[in-house]
Protein backbone atom coordinates (compact mmCIF):
# COMPACT_ATOMS: atom_id res chain seq x y z
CA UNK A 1 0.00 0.00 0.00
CA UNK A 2 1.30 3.28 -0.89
CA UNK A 3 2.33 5.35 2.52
CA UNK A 4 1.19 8.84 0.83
CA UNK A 5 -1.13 10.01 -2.01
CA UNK A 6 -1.48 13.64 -4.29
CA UNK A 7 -4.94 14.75 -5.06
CA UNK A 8 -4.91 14.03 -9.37
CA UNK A 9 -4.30 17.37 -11.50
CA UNK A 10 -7.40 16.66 -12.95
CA UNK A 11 -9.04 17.88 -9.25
CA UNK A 12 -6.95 20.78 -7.97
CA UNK A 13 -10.12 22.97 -9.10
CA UNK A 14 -12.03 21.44 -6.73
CA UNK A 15 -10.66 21.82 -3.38
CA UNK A 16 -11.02 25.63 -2.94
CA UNK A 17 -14.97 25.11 -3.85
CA UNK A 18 -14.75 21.96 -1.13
CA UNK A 19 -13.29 24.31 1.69
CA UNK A 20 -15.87 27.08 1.41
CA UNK A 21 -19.23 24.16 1.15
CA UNK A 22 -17.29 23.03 4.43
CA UNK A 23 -17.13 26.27 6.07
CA UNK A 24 -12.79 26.84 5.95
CA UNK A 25 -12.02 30.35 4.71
CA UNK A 26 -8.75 29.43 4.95
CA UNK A 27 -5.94 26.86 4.64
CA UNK A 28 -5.27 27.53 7.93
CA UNK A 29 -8.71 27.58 9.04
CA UNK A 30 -8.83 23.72 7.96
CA UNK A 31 -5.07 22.96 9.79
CA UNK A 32 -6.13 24.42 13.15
CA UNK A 33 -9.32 22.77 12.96
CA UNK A 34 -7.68 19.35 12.04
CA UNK A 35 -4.91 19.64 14.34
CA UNK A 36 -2.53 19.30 11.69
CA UNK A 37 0.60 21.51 10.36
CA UNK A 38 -0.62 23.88 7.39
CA UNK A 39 2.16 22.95 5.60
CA UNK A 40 0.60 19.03 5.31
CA UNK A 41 -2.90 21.43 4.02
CA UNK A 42 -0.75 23.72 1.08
CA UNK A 43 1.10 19.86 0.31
CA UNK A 44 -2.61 18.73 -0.12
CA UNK A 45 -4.04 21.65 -1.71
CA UNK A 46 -1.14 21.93 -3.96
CA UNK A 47 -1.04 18.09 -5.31
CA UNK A 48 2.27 17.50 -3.53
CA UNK A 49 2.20 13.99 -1.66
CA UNK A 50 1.39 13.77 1.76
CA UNK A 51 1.04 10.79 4.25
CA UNK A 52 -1.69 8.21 4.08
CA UNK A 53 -3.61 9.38 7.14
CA UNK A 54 -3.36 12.96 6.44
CA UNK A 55 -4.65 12.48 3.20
CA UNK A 56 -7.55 11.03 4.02
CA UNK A 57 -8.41 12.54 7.25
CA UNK A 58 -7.87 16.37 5.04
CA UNK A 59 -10.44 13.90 2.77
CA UNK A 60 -12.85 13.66 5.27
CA UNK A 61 -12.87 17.34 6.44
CA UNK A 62 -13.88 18.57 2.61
CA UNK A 63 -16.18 15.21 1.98
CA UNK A 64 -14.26 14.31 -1.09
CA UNK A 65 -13.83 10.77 -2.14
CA UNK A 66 -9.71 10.25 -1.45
CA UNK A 67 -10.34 6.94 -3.51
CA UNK A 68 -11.93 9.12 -6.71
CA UNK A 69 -9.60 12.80 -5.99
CA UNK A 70 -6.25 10.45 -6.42
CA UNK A 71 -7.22 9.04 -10.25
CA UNK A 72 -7.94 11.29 -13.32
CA UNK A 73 -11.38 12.83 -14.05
CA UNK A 74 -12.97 9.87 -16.13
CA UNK A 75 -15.25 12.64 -17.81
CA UNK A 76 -12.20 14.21 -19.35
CA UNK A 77 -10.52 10.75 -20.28
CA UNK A 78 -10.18 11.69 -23.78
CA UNK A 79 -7.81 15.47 -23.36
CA UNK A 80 -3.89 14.47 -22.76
CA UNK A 81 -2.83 14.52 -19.83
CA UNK A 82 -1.75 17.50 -17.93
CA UNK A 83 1.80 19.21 -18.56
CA UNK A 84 3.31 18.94 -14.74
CA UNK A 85 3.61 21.40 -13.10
CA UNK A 86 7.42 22.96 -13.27
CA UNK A 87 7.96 23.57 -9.56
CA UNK A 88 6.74 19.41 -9.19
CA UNK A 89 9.59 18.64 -11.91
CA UNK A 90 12.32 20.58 -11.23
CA UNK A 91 12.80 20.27 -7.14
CA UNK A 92 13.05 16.64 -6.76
CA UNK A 93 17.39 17.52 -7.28
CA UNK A 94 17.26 20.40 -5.42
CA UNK A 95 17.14 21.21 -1.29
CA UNK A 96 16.25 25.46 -1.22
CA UNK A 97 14.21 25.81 -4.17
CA UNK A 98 10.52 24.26 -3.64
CA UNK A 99 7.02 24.48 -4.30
CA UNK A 100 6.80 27.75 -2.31
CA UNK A 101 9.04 29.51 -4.77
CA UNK A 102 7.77 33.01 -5.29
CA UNK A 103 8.47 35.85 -7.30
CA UNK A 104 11.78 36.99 -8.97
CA UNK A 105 10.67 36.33 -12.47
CA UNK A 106 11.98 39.27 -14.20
CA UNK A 107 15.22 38.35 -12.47
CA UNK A 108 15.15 34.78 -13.48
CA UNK A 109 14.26 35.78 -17.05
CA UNK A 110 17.18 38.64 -17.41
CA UNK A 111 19.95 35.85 -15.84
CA UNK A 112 18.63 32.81 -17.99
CA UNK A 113 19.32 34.76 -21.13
CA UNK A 114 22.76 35.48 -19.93
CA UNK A 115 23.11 32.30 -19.33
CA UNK A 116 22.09 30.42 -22.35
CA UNK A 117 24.19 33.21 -24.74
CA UNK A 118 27.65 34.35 -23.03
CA UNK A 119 27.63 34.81 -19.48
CA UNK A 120 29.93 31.51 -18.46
CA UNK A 121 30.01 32.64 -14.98
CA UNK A 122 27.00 33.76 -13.16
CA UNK A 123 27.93 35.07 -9.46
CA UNK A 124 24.83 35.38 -6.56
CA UNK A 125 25.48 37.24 -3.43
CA UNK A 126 23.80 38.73 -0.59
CA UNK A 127 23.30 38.06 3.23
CA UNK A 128 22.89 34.62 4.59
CA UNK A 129 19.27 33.27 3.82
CA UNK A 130 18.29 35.98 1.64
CA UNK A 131 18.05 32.76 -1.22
CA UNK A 132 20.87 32.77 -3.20
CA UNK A 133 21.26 28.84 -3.83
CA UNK A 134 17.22 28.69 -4.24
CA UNK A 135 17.79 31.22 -6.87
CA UNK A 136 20.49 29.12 -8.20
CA UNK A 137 18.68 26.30 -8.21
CA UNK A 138 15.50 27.82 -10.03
CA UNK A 139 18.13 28.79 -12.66
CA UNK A 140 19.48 25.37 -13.39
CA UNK A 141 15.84 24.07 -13.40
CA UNK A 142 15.25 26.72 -15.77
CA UNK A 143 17.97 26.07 -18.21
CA UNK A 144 17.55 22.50 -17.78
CA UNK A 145 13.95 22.57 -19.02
CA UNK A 146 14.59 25.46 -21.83
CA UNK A 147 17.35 23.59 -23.69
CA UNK A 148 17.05 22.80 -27.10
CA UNK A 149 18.98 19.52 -27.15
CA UNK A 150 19.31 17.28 -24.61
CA UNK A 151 19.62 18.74 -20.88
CA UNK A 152 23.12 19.44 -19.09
CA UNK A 153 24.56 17.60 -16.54
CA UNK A 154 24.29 19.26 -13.21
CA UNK A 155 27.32 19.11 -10.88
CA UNK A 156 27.08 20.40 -7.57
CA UNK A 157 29.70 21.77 -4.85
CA UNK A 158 28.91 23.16 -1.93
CA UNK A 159 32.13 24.58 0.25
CA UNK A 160 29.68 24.35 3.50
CA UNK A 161 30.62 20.99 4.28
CA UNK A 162 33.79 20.59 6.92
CA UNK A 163 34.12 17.36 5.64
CA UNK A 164 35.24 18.16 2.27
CA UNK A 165 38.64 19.11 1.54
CA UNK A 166 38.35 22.36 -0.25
CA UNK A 167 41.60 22.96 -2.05
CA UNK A 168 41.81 23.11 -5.54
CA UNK A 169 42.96 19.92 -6.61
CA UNK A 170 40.62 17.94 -4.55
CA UNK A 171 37.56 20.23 -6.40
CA UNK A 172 38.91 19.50 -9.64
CA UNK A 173 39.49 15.83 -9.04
CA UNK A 174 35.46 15.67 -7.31
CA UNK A 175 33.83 17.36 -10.71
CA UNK A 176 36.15 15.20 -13.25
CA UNK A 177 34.80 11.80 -11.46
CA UNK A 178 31.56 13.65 -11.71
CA UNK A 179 31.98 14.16 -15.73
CA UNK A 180 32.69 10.23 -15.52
CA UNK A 181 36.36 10.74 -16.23
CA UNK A 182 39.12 8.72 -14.13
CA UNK A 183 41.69 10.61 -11.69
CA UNK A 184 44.83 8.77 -11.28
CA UNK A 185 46.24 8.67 -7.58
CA UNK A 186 49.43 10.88 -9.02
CA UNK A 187 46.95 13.81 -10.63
CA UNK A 188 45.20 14.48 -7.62
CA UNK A 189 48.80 16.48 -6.31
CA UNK A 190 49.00 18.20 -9.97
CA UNK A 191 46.55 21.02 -9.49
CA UNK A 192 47.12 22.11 -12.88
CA UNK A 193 47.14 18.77 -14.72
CA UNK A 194 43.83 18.60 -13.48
CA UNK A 195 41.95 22.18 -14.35
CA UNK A 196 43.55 21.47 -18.11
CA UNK A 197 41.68 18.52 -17.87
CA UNK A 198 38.66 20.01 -16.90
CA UNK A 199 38.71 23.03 -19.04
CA UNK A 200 38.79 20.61 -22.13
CA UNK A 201 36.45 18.72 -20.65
CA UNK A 202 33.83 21.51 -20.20
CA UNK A 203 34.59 23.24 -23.47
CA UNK A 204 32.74 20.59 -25.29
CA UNK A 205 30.30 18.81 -22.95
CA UNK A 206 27.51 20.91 -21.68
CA UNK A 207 27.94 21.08 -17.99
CA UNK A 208 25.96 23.05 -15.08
CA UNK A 209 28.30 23.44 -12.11
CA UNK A 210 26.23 24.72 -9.27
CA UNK A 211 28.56 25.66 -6.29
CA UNK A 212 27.45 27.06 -3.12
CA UNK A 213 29.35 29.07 0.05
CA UNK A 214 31.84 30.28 -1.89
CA UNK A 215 32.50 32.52 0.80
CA UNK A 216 34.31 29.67 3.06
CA UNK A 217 37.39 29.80 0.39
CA UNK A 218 37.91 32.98 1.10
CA UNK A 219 40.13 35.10 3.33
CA UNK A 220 39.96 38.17 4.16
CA UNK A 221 42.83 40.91 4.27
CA UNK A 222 43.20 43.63 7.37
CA UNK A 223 44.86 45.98 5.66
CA UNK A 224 42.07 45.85 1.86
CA UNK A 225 39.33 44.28 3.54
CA UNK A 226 39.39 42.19 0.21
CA UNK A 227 37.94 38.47 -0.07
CA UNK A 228 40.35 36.50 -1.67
CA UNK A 229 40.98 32.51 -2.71
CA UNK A 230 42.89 30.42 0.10
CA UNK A 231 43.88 28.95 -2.66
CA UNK A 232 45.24 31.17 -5.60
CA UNK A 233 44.76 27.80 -8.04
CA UNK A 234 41.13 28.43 -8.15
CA UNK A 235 42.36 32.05 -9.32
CA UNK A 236 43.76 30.81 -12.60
CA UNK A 237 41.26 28.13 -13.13
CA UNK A 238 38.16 30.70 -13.49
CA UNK A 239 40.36 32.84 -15.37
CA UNK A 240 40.74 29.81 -18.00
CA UNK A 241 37.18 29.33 -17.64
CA UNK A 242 36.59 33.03 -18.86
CA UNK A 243 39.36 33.00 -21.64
CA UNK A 244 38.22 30.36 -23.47
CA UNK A 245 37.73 30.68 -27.17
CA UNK A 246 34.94 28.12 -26.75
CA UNK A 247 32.70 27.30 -23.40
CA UNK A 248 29.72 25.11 -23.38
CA UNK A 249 29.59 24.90 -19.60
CA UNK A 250 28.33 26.97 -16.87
CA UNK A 251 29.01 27.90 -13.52
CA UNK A 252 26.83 29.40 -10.89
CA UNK A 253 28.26 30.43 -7.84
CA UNK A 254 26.68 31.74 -4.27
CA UNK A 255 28.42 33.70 -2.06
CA UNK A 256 28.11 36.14 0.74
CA UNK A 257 31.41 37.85 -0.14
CA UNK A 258 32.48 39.15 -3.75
CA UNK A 259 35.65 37.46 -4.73
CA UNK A 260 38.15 40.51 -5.40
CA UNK A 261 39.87 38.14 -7.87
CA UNK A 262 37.06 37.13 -9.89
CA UNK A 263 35.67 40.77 -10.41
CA UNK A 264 39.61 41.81 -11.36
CA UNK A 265 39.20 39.11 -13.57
CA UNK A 266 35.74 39.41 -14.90
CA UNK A 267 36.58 43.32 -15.77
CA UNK A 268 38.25 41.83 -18.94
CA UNK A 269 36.01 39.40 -19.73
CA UNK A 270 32.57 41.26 -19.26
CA UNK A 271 30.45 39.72 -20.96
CA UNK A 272 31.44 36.09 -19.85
CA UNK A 273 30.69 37.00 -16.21
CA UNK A 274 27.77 38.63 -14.17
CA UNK A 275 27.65 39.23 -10.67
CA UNK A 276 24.08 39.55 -9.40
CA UNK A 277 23.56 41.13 -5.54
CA UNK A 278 20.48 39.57 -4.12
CA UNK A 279 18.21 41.20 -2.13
CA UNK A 280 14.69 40.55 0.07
CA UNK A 281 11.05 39.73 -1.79
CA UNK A 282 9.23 42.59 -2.79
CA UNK A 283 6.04 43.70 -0.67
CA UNK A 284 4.07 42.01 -3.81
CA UNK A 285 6.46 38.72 -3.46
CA UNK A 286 5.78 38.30 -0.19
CA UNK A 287 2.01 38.68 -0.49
CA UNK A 288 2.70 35.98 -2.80
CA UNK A 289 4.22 33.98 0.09
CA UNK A 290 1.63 34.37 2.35
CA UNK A 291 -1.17 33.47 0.22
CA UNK A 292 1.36 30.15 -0.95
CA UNK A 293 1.25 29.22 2.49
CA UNK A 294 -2.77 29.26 3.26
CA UNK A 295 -2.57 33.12 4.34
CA UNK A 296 -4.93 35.82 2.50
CA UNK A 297 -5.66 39.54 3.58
CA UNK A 298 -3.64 39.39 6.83
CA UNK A 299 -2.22 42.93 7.88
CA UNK A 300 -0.59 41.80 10.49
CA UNK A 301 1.60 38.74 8.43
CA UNK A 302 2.56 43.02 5.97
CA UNK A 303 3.64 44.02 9.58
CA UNK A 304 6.39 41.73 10.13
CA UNK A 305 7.48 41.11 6.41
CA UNK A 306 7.87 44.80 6.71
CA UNK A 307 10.07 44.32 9.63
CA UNK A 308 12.16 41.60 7.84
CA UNK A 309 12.60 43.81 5.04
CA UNK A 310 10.99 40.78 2.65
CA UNK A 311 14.38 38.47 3.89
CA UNK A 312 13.12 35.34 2.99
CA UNK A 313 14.21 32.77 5.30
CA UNK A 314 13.48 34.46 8.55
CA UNK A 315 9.66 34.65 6.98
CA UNK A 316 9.17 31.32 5.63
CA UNK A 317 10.77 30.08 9.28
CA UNK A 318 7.87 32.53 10.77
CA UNK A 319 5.09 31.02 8.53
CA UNK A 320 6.38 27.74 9.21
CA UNK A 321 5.92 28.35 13.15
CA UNK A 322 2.13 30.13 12.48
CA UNK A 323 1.03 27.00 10.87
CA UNK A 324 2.37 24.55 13.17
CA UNK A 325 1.61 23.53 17.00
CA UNK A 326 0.56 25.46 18.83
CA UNK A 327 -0.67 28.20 16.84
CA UNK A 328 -1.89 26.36 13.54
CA UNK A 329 -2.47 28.97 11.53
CA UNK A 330 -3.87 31.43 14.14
CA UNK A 331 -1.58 34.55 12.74
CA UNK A 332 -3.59 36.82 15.43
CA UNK A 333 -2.42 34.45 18.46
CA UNK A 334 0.86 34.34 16.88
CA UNK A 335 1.19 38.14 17.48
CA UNK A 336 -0.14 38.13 20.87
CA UNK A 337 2.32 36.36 21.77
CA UNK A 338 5.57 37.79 19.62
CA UNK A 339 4.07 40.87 17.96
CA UNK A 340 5.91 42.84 20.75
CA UNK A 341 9.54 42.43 18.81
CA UNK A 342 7.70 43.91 15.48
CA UNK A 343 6.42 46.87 17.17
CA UNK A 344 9.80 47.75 18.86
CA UNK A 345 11.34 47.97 15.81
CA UNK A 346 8.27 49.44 13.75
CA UNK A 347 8.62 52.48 17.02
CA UNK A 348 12.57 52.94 16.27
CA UNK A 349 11.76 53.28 12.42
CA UNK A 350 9.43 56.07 13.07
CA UNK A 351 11.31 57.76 15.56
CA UNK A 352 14.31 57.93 13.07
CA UNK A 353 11.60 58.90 10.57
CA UNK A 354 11.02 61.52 12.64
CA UNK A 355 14.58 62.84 13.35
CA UNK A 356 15.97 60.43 15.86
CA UNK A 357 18.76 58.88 13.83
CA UNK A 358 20.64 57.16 16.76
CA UNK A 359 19.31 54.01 19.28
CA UNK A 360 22.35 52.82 20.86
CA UNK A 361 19.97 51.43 23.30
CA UNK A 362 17.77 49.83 21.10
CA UNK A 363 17.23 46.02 21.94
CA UNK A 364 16.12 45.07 18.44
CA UNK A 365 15.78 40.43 18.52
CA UNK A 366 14.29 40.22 15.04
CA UNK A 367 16.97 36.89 14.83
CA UNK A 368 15.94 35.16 18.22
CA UNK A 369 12.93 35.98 19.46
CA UNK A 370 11.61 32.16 18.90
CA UNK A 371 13.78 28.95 19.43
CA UNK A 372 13.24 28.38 15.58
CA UNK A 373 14.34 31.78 14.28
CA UNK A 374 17.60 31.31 17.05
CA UNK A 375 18.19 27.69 15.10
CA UNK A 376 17.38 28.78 11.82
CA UNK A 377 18.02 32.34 11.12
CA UNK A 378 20.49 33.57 14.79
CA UNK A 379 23.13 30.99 13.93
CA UNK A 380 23.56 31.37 10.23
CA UNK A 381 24.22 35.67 10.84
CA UNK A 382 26.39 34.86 14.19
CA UNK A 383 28.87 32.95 11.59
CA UNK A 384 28.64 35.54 9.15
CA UNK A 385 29.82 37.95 11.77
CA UNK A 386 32.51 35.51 13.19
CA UNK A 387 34.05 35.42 10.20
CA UNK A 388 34.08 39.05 9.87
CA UNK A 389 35.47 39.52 13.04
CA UNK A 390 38.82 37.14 12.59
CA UNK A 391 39.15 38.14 8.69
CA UNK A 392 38.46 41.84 9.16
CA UNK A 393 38.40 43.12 12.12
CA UNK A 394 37.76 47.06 11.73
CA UNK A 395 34.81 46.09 9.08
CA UNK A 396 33.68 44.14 12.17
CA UNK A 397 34.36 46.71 14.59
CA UNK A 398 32.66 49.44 11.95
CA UNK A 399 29.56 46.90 11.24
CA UNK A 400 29.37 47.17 15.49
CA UNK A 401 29.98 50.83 15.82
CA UNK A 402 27.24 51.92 13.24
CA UNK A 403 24.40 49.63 14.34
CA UNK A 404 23.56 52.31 16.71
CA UNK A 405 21.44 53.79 13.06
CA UNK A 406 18.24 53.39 12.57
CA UNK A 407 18.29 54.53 9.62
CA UNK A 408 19.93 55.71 6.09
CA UNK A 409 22.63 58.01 7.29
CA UNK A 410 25.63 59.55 5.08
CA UNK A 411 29.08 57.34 4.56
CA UNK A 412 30.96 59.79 6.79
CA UNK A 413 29.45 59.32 9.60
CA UNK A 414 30.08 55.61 8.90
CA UNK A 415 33.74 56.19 8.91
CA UNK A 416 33.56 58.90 11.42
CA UNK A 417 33.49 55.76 14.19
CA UNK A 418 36.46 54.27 13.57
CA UNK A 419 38.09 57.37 14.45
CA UNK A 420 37.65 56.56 18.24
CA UNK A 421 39.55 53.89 17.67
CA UNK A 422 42.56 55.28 16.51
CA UNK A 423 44.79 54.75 19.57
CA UNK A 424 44.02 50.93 18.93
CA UNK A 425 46.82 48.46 17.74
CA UNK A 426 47.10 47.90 14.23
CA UNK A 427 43.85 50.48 13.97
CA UNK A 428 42.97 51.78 10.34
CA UNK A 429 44.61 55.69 10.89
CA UNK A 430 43.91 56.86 7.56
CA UNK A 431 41.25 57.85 5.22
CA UNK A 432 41.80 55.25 3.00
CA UNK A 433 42.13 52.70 5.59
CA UNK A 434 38.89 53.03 6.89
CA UNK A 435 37.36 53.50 3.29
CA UNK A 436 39.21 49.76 3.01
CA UNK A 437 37.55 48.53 5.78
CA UNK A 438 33.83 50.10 4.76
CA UNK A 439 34.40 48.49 1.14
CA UNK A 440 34.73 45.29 3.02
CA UNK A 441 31.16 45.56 4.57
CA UNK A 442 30.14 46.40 1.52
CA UNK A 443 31.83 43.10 -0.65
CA UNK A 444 29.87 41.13 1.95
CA UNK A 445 26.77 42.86 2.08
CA UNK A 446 26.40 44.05 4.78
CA UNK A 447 25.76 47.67 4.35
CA UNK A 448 22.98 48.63 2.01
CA UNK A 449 23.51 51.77 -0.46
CA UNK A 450 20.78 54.59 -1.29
CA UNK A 451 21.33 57.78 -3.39
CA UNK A 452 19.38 60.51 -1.95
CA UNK A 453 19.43 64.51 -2.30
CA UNK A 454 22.68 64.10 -4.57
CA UNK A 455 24.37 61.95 -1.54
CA UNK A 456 25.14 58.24 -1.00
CA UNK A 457 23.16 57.31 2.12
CA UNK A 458 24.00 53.43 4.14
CA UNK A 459 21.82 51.69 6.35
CA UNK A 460 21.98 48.25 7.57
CA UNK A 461 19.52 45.50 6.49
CA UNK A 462 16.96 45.30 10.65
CA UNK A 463 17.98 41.66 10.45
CA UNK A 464 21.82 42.56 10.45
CA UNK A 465 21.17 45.29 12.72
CA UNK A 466 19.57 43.30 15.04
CA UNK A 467 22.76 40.97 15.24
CA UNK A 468 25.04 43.96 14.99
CA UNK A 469 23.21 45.33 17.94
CA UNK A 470 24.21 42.96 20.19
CA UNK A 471 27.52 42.69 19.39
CA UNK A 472 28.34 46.08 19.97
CA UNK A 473 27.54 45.86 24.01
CA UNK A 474 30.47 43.63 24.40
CA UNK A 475 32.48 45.42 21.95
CA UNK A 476 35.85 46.52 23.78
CA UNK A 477 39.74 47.32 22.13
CA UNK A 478 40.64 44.51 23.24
């Protein structure tokens, strides 16, 4: 017996109709009542599989047939059969991109045609869990689907795991035996044997190399604030990559740095490479979101994406927590209970609104306020900043000093604050030091960049700010 089911294509009309005869205005209304996670109710509603019991018991609650919604509509026996749906085809390879994929279409649209005429190599960056490798991953599904012969093989590295050596050599040697080619024992020390192997490889056999936390082969330099390769092989082998007379492969790259290399490198070769800064859903994306995720017309859901500044994975880990115990979809209890940490920070954006610029004091926990957003969203940022802090330390110092902003304020009073720390060892006592160590911030954004009134204005994402915050109370020269 199969241990889950999908309500049939042929019935996904039918199941809005079914919750309104049955007196649920909502997705959620149905989970609460059920007892169930709304997740398990989109799954349902959505004709993604879910568990036996759930299946029918969601069944029950509409009075459908589960026996009849699981098989086509015999009254339409005689059209072909539906095209899937792309978001059920493409995610069955993929961990970040999912049915609850919204927005970004212009975006996917500009970088697929890049992609599929001469971009080679397509950089995302942006803060941690603003949804780079989703985006990555909708890409490859995209260019997957779209190509005119048959579909490229998909390689995938992903520099996150601290049980994978991440030199060169051993990266080279992992995406040959990927391509089905043998690496002899003696290669694997000839770092340059083996990227001309792969470069001749790749010239000629479409190949999508998807590799993710770039960032953790970086290092950072004190005195540039630059992000550069641990290992300068990796250097020359995107260089070759770029150079090429002819390329059939791709590479697509996340990162929450900008490699200084690759840009140098990428100036001469513009049109081979593309570096694409990612930033939060739109207010219209995230309405999107909501209503994905059983939510319709709920101010209060506007309120904290608001807050977030549309960052993705804090509100997907928020929605998540609405629609399971103990709220089940109850987005007014929810606030009861956290709105508190919205409105503190929806008070300090008016008061700088108003004129008060500064909140040293401000005790902003839009990362932690639930166990879930301390698992999911605290401990991803606290890393980011950790590596700040031993690559760079005056960016870190600088990313401390200036949370004390509410808002968009001018770059020199940015750099103004590392002043104070001039009688500091090793401390950045020129202009162009501190510029170095702002430009750092800004290759891992982490500061955010407005034009107003003829003047460049920086602010700091609330979610960075909110880590920043706390950081700066036990900031001290040592």
């Amino acid at each position: 017996m199969a241990r889950s089911f999908c309500v049939h294509p042929d019935y996904h009309s039918e199941i809005a109709p079914a919750m309104q005869r049955n007196g649920f205005l909502t997705q959620g209304d149905l989970a609460a009542n059920l007892m169930i996670a709304l997740s398990t109710v989109n799954n349902f509603c959505r004709g993604i599989n879910v568990s036996t019991a759930k299946f029918e018991e969601i069944c029950e609650a509409l009075a459908l047939d589960p026996r009849e919604v699981i098989r086509p509509n015999a009254d339409d026996f005689t059209s072909p059969p539906p095209r899937p749906e792309r978001s059920r085809r493409a995610t069955s390879q993929f961990f970040a991109y999912d049915p609850l994929w919204v927005g970004r279409d212009t975006l996917i649209a500009n970088l697929s045609l890049q992609l599929q005429t001469t971009c080679r190599l397509l950089l995302i960056a942006g803060i941690s869990g603003v949804g780079k490798t989703a985006l990555a991953e909708r890409l490859v599904s995209e260019l997957q689907q779209d190509s005119t012969s048959s579909s490229p093989t998909l390689l995938r590295e992903n520099f996150d795991n601290p049980d994978q050596p991440t030199d060169f050599a051993s990266f080279a040697a992992r995406l040959l035996e990927g391509c089905s080619q043998i690496v002899l024992p003696e290669e694997r020390s000839q770092p340059q044997l083996l990227a001309r192997r792969l470069i001749a490889h790749l010239q000629t056999a479409p190949t999508l190399i998807l590799i993710d936390s770039l960032e953790n082969i970086l290092k950072g330099n004190e005195q540039e604030g630059w992000s550069e390769f641990r290992d300068s092989e990796f250097v020359s082998f995107f260089q070759a990559v770029l150079a090429s007379d002819d390329f059939r492969s791709h590479f697509i790259l996340t990162s929450q740095e900008l490699p200084a290399q690759i840009q140098s490198v990428g100036s001469r070769y513009q049109n081979s490479w593309h570096a694409q800064p990612l930033s939060g859903l739109s207010e219209a994306e995230q309405q999107t979101l909501f209503a994905k995720t059983g939510f319709t017309q709920e101010p209060l859901l506007t309120r904290i994406g608001k807050a977030y500044e549309g960052h993705p994975l804090a509100l997907r880990t928020i929605l998540g927590e609405i629609g399971d115990r103990p709220f089940f979809g109850n987005v007014t209890a929810y606030w009861k209970r956290y709105g508190t940490e919205i409105e503190t920070v929806e008070k300090a954006i008016a008061e700088a609104a108003a004129g008060k610029t500064t909140g040293a004091e401000d005790n902003w926990q839009l990362d932690r306020f639930t166990r879930t957003l301390r698992r999911n969203v605290q401990t991803r940022l606290e890393h980011t900043l950790e590596r700040l802090r031993q690559d760079v330390r005056y960016a870190y110092i600088l990313l401390c000093e200036t949370s004390v902003y509410r808002c968009a304020v001018p770059e020199d009073w940015w750099l103004s604050h590392l002043e104070d720390w001039a009688t500091a060892p090793l401390s950045p006592q020129t202009q162009a030091e501190r510029e170095a160590a702002l430009d750092a911030l800004r290759d891992r954004y982490l500061v955010e960049e407005k034009a107003e009134a003829d003047e460049i204005l920086l602010k700091q994402h609330n979610l960075i700010r909110s880590v920043s915050l706390a950081h700066l109370q036990s900031l001290t020269f040592d």
